[in-house]
C-alpha atoms as a PDB file:
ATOM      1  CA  UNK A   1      25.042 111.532  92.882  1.00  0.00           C
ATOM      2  CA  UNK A   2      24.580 114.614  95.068  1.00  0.00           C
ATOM      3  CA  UNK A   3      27.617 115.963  96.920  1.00  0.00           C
ATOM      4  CA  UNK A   4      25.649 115.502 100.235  1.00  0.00           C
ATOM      5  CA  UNK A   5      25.653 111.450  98.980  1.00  0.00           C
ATOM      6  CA  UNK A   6      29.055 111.228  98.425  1.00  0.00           C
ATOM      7  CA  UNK A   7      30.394 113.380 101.639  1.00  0.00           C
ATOM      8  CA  UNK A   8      28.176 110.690 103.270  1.00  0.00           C
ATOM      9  CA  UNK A   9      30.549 108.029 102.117  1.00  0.00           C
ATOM     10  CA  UNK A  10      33.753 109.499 102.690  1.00  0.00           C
ATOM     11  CA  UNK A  11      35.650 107.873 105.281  1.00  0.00           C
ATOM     12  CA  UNK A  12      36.389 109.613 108.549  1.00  0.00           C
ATOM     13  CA  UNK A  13      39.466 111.925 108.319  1.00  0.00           C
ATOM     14  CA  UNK A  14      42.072 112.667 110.137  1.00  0.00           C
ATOM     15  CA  UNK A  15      40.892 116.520 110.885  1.00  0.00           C
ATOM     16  CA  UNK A  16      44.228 117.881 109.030  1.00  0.00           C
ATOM     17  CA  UNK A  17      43.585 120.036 106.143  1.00  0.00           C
ATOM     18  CA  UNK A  18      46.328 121.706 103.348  1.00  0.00           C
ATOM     19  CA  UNK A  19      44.471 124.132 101.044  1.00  0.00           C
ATOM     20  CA  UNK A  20      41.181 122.649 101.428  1.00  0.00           C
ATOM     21  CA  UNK A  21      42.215 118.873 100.668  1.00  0.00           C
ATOM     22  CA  UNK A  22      41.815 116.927 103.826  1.00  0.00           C
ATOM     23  CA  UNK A  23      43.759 113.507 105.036  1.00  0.00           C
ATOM     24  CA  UNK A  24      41.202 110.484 105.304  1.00  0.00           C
ATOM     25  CA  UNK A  25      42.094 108.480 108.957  1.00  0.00           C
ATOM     26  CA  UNK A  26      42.339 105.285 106.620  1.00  0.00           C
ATOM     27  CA  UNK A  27      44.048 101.959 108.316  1.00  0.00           C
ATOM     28  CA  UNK A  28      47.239 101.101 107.571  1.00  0.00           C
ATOM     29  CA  UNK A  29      47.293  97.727 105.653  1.00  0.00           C
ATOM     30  CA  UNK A  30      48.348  94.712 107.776  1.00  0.00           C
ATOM     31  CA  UNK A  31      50.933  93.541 105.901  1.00  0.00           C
ATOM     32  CA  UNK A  32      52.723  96.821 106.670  1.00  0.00           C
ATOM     33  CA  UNK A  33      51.499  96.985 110.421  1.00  0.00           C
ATOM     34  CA  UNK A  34      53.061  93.050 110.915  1.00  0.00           C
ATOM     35  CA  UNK A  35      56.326  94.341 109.346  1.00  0.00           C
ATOM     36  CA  UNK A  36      56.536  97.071 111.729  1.00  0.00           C
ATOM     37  CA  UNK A  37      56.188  95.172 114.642  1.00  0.00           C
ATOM     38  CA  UNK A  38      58.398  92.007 113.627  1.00  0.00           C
ATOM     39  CA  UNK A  39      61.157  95.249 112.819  1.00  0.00           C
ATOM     40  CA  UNK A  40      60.584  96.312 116.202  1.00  0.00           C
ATOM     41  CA  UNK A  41      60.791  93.018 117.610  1.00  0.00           C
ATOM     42  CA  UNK A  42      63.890  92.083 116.013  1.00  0.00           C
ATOM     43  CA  UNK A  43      65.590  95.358 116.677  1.00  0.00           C
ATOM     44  CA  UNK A  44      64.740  94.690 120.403  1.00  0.00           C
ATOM     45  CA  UNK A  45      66.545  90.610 120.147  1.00  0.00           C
ATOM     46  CA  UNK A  46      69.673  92.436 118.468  1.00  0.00           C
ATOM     47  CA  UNK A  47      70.477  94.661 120.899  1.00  0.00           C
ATOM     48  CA  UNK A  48      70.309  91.742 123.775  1.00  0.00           C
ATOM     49  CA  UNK A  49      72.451  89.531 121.344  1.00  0.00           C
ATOM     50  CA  UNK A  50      74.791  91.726 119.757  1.00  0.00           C
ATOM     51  CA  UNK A  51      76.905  94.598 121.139  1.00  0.00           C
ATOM     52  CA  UNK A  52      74.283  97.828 120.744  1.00  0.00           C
ATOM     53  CA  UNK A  53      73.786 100.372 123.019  1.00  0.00           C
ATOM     54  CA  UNK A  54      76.992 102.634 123.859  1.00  0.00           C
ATOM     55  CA  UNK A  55      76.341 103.100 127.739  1.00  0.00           C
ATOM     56  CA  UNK A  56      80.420 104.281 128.722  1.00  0.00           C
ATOM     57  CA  UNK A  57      82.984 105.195 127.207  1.00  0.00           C
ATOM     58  CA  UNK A  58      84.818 101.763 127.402  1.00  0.00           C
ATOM     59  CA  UNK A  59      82.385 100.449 124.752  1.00  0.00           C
ATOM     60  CA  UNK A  60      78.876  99.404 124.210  1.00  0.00           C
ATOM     61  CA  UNK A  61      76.938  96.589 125.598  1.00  0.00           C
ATOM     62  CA  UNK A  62      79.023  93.353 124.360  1.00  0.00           C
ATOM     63  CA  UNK A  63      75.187  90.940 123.765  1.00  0.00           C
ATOM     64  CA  UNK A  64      74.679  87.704 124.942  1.00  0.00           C
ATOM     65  CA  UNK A  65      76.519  86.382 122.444  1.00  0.00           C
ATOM     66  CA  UNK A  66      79.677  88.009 122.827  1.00  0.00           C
ATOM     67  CA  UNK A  67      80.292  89.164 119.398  1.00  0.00           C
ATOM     68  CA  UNK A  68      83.041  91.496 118.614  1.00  0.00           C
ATOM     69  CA  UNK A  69      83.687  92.577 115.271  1.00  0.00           C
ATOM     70  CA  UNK A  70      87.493  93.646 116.411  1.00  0.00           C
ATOM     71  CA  UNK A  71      87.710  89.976 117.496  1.00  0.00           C
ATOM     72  CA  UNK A  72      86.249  88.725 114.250  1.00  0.00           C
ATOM     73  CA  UNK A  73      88.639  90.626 112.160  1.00  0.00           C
ATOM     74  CA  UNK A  74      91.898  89.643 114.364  1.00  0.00           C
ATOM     75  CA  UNK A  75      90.581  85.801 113.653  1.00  0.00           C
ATOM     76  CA  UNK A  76      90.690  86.176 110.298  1.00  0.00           C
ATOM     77  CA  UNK A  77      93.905  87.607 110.372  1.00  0.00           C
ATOM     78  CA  UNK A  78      95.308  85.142 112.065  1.00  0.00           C
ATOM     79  CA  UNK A  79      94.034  82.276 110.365  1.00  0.00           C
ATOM     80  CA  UNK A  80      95.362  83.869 107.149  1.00  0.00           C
ATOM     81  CA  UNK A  81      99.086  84.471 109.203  1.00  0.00           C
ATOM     82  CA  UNK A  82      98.777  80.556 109.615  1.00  0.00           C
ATOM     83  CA  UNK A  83      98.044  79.296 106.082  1.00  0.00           C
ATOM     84  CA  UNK A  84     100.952  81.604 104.840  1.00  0.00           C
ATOM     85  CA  UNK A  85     103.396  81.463 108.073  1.00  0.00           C
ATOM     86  CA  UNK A  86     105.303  78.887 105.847  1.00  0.00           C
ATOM     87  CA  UNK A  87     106.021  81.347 102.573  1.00  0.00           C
ATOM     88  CA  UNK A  88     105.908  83.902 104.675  1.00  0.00           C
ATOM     89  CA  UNK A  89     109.287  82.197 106.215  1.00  0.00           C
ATOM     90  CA  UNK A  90     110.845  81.381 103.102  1.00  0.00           C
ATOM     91  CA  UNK A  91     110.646  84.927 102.004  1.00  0.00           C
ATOM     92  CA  UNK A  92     112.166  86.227 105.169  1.00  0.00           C
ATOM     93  CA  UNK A  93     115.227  83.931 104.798  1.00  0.00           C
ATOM     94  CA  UNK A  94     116.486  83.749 101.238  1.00  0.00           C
ATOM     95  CA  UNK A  95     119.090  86.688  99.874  1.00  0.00           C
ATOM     96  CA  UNK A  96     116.268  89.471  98.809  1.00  0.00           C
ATOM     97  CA  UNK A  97     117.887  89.188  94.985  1.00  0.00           C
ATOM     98  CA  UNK A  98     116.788  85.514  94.960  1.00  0.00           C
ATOM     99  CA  UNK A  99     112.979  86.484  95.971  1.00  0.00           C
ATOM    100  CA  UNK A 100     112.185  87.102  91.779  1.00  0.00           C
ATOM    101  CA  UNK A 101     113.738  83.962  90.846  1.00  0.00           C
ATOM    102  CA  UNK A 102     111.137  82.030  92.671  1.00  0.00           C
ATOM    103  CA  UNK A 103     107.908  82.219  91.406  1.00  0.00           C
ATOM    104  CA  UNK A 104     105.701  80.889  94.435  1.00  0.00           C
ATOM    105  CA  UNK A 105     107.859  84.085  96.491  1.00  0.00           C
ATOM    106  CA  UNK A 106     107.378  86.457  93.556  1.00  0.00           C
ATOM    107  CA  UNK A 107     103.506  85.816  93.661  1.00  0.00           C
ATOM    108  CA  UNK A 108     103.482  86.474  97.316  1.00  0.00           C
ATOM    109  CA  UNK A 109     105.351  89.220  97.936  1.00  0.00           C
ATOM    110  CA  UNK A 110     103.665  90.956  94.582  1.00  0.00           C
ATOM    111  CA  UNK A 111     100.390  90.645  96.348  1.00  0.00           C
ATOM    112  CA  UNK A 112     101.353  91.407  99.756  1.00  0.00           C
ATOM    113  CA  UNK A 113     103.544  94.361  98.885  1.00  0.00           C
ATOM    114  CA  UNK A 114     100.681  96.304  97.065  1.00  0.00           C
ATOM    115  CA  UNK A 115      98.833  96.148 100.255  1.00  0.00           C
ATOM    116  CA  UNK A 116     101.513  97.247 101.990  1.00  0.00           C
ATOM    117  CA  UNK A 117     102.403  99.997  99.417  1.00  0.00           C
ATOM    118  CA  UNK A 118      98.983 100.966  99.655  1.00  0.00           C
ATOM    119  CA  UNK A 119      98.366 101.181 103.522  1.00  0.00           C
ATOM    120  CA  UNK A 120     101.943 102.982 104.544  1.00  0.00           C
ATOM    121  CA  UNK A 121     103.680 104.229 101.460  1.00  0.00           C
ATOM    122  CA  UNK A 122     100.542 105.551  99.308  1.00  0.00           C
ATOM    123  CA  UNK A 123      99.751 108.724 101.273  1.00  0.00           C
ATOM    124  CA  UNK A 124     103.477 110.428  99.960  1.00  0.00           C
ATOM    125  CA  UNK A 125     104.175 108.249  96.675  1.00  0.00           C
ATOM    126  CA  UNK A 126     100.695 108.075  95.138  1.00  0.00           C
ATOM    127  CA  UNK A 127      98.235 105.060  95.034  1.00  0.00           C
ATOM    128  CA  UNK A 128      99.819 104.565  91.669  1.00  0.00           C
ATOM    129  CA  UNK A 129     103.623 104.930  92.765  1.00  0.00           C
ATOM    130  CA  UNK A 130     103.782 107.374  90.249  1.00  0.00           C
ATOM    131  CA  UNK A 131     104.452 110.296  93.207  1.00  0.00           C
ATOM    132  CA  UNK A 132     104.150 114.241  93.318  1.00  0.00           C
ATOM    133  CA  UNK A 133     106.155 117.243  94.340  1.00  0.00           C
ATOM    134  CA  UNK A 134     108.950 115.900  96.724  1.00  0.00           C
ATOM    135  CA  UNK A 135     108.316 112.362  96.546  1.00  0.00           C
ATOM    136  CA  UNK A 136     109.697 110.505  93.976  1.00  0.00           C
ATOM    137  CA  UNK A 137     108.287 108.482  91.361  1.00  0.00           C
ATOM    138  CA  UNK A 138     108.698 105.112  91.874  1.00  0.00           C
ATOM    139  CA  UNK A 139     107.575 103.718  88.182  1.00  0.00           C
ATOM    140  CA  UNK A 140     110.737 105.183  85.817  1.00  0.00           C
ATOM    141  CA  UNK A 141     113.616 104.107  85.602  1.00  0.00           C
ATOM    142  CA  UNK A 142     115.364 107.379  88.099  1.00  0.00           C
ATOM    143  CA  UNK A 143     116.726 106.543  90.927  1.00  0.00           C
ATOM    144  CA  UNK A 144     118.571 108.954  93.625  1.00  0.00           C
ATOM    145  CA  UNK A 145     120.194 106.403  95.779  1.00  0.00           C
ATOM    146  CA  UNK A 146     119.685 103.267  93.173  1.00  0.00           C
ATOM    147  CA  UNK A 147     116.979 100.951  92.119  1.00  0.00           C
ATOM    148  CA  UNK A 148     118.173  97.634  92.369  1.00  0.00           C
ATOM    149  CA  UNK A 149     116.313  95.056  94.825  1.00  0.00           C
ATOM    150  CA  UNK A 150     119.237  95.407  96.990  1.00  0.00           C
ATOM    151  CA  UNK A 151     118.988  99.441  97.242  1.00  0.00           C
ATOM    152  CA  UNK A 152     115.184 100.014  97.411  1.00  0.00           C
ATOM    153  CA  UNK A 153     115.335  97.119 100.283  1.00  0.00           C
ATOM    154  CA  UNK A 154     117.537  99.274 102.023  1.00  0.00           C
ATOM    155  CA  UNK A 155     115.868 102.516 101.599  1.00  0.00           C
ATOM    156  CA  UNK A 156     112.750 101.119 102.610  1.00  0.00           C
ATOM    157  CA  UNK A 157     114.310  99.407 105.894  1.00  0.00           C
ATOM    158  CA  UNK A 158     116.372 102.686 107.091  1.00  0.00           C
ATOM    159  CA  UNK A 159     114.767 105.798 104.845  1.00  0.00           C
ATOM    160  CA  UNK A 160     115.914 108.560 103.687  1.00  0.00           C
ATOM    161  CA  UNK A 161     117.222 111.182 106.405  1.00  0.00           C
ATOM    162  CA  UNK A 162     115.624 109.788 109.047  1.00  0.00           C
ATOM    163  CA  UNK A 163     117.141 111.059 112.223  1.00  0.00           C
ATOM    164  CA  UNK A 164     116.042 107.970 114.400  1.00  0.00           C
ATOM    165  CA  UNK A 165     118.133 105.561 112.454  1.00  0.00           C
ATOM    166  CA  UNK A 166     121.575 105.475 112.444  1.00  0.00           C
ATOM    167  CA  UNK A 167     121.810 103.588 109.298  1.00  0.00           C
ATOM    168  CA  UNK A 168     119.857 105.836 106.996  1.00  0.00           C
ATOM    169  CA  UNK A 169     120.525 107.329 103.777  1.00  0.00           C
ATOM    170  CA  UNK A 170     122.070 110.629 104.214  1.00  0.00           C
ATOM    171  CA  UNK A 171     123.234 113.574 102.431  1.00  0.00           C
ATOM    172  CA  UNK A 172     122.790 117.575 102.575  1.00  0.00           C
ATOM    173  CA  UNK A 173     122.558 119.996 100.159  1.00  0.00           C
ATOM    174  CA  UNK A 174     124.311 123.297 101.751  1.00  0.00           C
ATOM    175  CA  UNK A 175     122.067 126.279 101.637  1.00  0.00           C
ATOM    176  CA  UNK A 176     123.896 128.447  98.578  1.00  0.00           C
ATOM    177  CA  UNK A 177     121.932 131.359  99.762  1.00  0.00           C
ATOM    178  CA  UNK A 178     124.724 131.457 103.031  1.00  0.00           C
ATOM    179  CA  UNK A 179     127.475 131.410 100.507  1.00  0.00           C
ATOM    180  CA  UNK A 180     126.688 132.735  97.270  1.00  0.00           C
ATOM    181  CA  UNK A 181     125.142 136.082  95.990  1.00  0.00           C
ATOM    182  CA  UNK A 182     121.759 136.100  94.272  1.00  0.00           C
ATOM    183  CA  UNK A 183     123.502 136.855  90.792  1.00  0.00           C
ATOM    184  CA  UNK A 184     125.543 133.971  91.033  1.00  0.00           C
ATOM    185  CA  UNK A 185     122.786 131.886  92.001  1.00  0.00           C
ATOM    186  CA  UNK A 186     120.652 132.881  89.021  1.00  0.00           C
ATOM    187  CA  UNK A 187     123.870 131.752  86.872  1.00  0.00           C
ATOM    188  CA  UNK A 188     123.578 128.478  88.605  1.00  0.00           C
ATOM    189  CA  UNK A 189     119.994 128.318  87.430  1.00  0.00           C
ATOM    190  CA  UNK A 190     120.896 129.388  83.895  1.00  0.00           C
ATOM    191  CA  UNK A 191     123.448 126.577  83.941  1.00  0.00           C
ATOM    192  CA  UNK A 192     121.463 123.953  85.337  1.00  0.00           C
ATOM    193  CA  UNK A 193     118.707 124.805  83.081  1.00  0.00           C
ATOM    194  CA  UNK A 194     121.125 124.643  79.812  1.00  0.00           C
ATOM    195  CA  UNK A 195     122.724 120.922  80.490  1.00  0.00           C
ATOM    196  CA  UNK A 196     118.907 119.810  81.405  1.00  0.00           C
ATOM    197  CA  UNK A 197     117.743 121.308  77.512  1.00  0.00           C
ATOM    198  CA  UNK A 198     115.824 124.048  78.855  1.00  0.00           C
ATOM    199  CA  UNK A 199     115.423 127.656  77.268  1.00  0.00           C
ATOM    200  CA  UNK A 200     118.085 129.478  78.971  1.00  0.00           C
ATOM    201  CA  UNK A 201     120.439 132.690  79.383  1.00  0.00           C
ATOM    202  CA  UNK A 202     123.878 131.788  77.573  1.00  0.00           C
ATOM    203  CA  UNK A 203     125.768 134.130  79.083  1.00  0.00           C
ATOM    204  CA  UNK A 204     124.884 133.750  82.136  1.00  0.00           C
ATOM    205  CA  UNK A 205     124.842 130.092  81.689  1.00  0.00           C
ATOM    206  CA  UNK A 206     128.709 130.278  80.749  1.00  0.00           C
ATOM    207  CA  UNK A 207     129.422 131.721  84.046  1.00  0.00           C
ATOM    208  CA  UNK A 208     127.435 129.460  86.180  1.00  0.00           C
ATOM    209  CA  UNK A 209     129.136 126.689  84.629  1.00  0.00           C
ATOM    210  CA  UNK A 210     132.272 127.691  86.550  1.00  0.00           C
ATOM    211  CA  UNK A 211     130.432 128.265  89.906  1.00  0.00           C
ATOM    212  CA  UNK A 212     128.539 124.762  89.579  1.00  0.00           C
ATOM    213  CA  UNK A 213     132.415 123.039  88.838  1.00  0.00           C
ATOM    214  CA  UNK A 214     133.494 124.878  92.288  1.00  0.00           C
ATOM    215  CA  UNK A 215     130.176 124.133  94.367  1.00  0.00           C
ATOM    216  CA  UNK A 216     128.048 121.579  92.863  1.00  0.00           C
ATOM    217  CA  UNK A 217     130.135 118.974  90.825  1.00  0.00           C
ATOM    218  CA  UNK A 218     131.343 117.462  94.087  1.00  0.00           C
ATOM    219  CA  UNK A 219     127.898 115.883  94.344  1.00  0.00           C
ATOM    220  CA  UNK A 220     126.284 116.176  91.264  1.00  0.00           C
ATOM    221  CA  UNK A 221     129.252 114.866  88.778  1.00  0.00           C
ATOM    222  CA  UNK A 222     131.342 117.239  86.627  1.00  0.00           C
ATOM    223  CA  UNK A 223     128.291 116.541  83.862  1.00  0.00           C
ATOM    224  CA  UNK A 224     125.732 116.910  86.437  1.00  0.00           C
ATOM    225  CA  UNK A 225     124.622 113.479  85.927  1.00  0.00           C
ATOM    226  CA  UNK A 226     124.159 112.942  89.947  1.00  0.00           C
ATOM    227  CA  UNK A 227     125.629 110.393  92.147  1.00  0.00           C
ATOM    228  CA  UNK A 228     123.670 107.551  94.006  1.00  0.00           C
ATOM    229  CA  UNK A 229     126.499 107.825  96.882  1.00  0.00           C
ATOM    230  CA  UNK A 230     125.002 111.068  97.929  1.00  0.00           C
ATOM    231  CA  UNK A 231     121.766 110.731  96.659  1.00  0.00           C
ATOM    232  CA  UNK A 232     122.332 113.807  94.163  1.00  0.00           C
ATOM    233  CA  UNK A 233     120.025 113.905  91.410  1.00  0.00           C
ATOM    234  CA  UNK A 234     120.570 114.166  87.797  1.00  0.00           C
ATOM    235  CA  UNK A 235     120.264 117.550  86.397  1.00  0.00           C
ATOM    236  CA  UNK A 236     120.545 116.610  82.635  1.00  0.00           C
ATOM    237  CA  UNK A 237     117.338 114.610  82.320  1.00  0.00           C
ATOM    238  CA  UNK A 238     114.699 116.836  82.917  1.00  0.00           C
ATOM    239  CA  UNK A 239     113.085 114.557  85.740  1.00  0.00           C
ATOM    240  CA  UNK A 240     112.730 116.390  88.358  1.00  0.00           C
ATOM    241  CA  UNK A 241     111.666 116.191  92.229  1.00  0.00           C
ATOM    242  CA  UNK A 242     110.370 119.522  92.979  1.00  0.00           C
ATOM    243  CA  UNK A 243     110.450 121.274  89.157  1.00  0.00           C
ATOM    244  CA  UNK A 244     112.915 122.568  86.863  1.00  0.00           C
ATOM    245  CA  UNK A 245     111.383 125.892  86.348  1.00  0.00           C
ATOM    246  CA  UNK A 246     113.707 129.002  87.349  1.00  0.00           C
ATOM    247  CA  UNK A 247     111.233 130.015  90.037  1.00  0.00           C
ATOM    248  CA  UNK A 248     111.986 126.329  91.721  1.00  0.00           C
ATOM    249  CA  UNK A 249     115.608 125.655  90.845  1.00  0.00           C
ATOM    250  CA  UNK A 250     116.576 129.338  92.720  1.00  0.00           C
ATOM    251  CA  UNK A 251     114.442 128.144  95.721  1.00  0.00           C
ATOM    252  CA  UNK A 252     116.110 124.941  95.813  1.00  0.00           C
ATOM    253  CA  UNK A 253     119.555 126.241  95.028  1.00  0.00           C
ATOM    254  CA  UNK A 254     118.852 128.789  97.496  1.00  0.00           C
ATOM    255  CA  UNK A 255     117.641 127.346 100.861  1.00  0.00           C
ATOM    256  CA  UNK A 256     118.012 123.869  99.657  1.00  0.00           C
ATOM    257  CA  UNK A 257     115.959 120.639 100.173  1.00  0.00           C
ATOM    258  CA  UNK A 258     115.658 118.301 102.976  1.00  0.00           C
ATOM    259  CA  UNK A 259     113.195 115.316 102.715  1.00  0.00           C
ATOM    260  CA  UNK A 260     112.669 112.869 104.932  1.00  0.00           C
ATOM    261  CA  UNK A 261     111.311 109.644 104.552  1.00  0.00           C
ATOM    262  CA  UNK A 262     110.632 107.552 107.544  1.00  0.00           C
ATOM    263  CA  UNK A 263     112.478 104.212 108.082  1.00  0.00           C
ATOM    264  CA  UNK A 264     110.004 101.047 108.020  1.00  0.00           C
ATOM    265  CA  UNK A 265     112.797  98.741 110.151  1.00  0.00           C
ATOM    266  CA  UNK A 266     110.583  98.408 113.388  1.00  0.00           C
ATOM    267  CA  UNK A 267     107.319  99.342 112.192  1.00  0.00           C
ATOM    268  CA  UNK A 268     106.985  96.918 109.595  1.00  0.00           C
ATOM    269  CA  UNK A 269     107.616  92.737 109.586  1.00  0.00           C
ATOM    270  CA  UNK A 270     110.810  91.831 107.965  1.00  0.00           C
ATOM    271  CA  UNK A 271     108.409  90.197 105.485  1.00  0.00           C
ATOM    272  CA  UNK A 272     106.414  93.421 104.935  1.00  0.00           C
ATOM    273  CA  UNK A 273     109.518  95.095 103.722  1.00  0.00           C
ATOM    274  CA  UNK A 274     110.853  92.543 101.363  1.00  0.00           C
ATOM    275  CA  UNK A 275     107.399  92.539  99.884  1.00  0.00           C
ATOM    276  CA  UNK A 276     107.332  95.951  99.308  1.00  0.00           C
ATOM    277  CA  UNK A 277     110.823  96.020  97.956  1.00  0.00           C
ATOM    278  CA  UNK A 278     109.604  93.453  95.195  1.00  0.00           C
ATOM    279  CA  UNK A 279     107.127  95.078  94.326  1.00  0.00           C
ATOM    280  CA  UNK A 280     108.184  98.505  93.883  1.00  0.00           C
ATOM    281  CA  UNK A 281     111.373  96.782  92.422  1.00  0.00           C
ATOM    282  CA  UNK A 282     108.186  94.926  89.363  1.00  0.00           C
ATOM    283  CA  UNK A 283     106.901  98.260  88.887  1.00  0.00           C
ATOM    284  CA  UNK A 284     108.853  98.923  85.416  1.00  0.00           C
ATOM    285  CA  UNK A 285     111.581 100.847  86.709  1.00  0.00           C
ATOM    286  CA  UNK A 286     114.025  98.403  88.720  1.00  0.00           C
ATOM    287  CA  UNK A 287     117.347  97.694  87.527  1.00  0.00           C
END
């Protein structure tokens, strides 16, 4: 067949040509063409029947149905506070050391205190618990201010140096840069590194033992085995909260540490807190 012939039969194109190859002006199939338009069509009932079209800044058009996602959600929530108001109860009104012992409480407050642990306490501790420079690991068995039920309820209610509540946890390390030289503080390091099994300067280790008996013993114990009254760690088991390296131990020895952790009293249901408590108490290190 000549080309003439089969020019002849080519459809009409579109008059668009790429490097010689043109685009044919075919019609679209109707199958697609009815999909299209139902699209549009249904696009068009949506946003007359559901919120859509953001025309101020106090929200979009609410649809002639009145939906409201917000509203949904705040349903749900509510119709789940309802089916568990009566646990819920329970939990808030037996001694927190009782809350293990009863297995229907247990499984609640497990389930709701990882959600809690997970919206408000995950950001600092880790999703894991497991936490990170400054924020304690909630998994072991170390605890700075004690890990029974009791204690982490407590810590949780009022935290840890918070300012706002009067019942907090509270202690201060004094700034040993104010009142010691720097050679005396590096024999502080040597000595702290020494009872924690750490490669160390003897000599200089033998003299900071004297200057940790006259500064630091009052807090951390005459072994340096901490004490939960003051929230003073323990310096012999090589867990530590910001590093045991000499680098960190002069900085902390030096200008001291100060974290805060906020109090959850207020911000969170008495419920929320005990759950919490549980289950950071289940989470292998609670005494």
């Amino acid at each position: 067949m000549s080309d003439k012939k089969m020019n002849d039969q080519d459809p009409n194109t579109t008059g668009h040509s790429w490097d010689g190859i043109e685009e044919f002006d075919n019609p679209l199939p109707r199958w697609w063409l009815w999909t299209f338009y139902a699209s549009i069509l249904f696009a068009i009932v949506w946003t007359i029947l559901y919120p859509a079209w953001p025309i101020s800044t106090k929200g979009a058009t609410p649809g002639l149905l009145g939906y409201s996602s917000r509203a949904a959600v705040a349903a749900d929530i509510e119709r789940y506070k309802k089916a568990n108001a009566a646990v819920d109860k329970k939990l808030t009104t037996v001694p927190v050391d009782q809350i293990e012992k009863d297995p229907e409480l247990l499984n609640y407050a497990l389930n709701g205190g990882a959600a809690v642990f997970r919206t408000w306490c995950a950001q600092c501790h880790g999703a894991g618990a497991s936490g990170a420079k400054g924020y304690p690991n909630l998994i072991d068995d170390d605890w700075l201010w004690g890990g029974t039920i009791d204690d982490i309820y407590t810590t949780v209610s009022h935290g840890i140096r918070y300012a706002s509540d009067e019942d907090t946890r509270d202690s201060q390390m004094p700034v040993f840069g104010e009142i010691l030289e720097p050679a005396e503080i590096q024999q502080l390091v040597q000595y702290v590194r020494s009872i924690s099994g750490q490669e160390h300067n003897a000599a200089a280790a033998a003299a900071g033992k004297t200057l940790f008996a006259d500064n630091c013993a009052a807090c951390h114990g005459e072994d340096g085995k901490g004490g939960r009254e003051f929230g003073a760690p323990n310096l012999t088991d090589q867990i530590w909260l910001y590093g045991g390296d000499v680098a960190t131990l002069t900085e902390t020895i030096t200008n001291s540490r100060h974290g805060v952790m906020p109090a959850w009293a207020g911000r969170l249901t008495e419920s929320q807190i005990r759950q919490v408590a549980v289950w950071v108490h289940q989470q292998g290190g609670g005494e």
